[in-house]
Protein backbone atom coordinates (compact mmCIF):
# COMPACT_ATOMS: atom_id res chain seq x y z
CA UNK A 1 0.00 0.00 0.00
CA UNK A 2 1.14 3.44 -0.32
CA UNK A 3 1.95 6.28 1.57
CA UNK A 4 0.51 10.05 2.10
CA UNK A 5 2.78 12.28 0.45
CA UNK A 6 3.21 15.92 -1.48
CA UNK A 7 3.97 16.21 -4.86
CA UNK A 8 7.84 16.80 -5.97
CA UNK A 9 6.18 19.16 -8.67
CA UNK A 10 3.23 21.02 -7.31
CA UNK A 11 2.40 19.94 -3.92
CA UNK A 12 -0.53 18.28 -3.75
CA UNK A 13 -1.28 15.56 -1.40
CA UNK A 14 -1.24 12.06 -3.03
CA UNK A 15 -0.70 8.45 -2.50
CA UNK A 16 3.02 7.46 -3.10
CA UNK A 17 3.88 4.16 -4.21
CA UNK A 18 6.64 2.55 -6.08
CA UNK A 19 5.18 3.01 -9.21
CA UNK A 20 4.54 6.91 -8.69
CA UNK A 21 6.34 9.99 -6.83
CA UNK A 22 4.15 12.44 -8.28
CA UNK A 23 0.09 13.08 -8.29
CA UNK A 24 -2.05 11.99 -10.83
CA UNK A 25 -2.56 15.51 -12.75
CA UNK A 26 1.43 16.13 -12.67
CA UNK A 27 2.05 12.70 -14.31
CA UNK A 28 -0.81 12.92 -16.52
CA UNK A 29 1.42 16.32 -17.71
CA UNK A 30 4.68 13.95 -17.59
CA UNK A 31 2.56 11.45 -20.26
CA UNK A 32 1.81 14.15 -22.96
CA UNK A 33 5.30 15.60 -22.49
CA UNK A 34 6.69 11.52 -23.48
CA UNK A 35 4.32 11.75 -26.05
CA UNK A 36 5.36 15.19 -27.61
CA UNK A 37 9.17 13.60 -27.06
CA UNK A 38 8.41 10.30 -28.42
CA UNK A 39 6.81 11.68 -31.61
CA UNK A 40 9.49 14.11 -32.26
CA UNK A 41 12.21 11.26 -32.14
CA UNK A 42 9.98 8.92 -33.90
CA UNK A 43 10.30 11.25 -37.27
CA UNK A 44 13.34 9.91 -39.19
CA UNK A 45 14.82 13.61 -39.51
CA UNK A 46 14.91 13.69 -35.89
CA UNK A 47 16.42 10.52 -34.83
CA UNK A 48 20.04 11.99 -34.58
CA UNK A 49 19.18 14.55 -32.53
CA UNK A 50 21.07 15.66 -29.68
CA UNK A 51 20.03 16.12 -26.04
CA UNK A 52 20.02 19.92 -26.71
CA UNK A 53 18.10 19.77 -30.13
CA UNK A 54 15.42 17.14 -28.62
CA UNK A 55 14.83 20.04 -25.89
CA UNK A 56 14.72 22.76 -28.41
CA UNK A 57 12.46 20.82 -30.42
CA UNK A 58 9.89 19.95 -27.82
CA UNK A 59 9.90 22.38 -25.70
CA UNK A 60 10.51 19.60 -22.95
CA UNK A 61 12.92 20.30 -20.11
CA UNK A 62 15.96 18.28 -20.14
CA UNK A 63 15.52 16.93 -16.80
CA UNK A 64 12.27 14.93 -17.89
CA UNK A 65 13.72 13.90 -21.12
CA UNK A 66 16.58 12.61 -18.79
CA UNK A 67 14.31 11.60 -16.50
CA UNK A 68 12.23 9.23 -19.17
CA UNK A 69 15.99 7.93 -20.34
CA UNK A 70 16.78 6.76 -16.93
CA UNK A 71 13.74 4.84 -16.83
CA UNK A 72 14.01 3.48 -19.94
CA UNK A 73 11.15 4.79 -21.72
CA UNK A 74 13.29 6.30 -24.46
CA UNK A 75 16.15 3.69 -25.72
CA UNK A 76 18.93 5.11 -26.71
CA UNK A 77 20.20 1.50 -28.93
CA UNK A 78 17.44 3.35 -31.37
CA UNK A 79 19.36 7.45 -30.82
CA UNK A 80 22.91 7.54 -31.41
CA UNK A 81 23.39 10.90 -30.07
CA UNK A 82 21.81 10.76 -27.37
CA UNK A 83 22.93 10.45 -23.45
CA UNK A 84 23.26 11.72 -20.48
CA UNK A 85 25.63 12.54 -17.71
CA UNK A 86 28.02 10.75 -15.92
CA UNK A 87 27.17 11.14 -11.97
CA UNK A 88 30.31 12.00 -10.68
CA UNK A 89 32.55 13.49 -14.04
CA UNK A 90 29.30 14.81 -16.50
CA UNK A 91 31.11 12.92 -19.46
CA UNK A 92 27.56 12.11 -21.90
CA UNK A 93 27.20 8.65 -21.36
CA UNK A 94 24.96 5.88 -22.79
CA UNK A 95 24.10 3.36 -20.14
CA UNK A 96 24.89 3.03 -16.28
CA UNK A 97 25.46 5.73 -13.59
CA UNK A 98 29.12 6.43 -14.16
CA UNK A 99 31.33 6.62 -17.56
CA UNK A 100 34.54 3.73 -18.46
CA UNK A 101 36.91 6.27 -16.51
CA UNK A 102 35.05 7.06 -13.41
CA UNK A 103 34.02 3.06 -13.02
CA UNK A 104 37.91 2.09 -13.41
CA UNK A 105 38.76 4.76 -11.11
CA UNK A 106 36.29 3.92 -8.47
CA UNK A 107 37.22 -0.40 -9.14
CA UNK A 108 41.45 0.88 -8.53
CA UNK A 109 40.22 2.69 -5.35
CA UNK A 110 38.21 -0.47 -4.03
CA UNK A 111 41.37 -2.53 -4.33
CA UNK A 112 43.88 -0.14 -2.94
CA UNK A 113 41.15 0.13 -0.17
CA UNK A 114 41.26 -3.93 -0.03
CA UNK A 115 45.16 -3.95 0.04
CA UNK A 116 45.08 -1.74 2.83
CA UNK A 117 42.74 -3.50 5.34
CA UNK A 118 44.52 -6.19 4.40
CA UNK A 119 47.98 -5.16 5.47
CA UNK A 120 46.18 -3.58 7.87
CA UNK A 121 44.66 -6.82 9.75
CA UNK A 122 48.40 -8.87 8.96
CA UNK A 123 50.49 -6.55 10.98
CA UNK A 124 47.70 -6.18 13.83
CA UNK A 125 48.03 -10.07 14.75
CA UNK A 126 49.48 -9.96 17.93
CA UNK A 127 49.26 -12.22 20.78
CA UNK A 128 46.70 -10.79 23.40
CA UNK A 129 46.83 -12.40 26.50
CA UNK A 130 43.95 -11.57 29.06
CA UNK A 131 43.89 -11.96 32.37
CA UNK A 132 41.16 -13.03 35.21
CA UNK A 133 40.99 -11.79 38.04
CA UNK A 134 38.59 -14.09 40.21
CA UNK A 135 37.53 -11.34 42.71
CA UNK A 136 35.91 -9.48 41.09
């Protein structure tokens, strides 16, 4: 079941589930604007566009386009120029959260990370001898 919530967009109470974090008039305004998106990519002229020509074209803000990327509404297999932005660098990517570089750099830290906890935990082995004290 959901929960009681406000809008992200325009505030009005709703019922939030995991389908939905908006209210019903606000994605009923989200649906036309995938539409109007949709149909403008669909045209064969358009389907090279570019993130900034798709906005241009629609009059859609580029958060929702992103927005209906991320959930895989739009595939981009079908728009070679299209992307988005790499969470932590902004390099346009195609697919994940984080471009080849960023990934690699992030897997290099996780091992050094690895190497140290485990150099770490090899020179901390000492004997620990503890002692009992029977009155107390």
């Amino acid at each position: 079941m959901g929960e009681l919530a406000n809008c992200s967009k325009c505030h009005a109470l709703f019922i939030k589930t995991k389908f939905r974090d908006i209210c019903d008039a606000c994605y009923k305004e989200e649906e036309k604007a995938f539409e109007t998106v949709y149909n403008f990519l669909r045209k064969r002229e358009n389907r090279t566009a570019t993130l900034t020509e798709v906005v241009k074209g629609t009059g859609v803000s580029e958060e929702l386009i992103l927005k209906f990327i991320r959930q895989r509404r739009i595939q981009l297999t079908h728009y070679p120029n299209l992307g988005y932005s790499c969470e932590k660098c902004g390099t346009i990517i195609r697919e994940g959260k984080l471009c080849e570089n960023c990934t690699m750099e992030l897997k290099r830290e996780i091992e050094r990370l690895h190497k140290y906890n485990e150099e770490k935990s090899q020179g901390n082995r000492q004997a620990t001898y503890y002692s009992f004290d029977p009155e107390k």
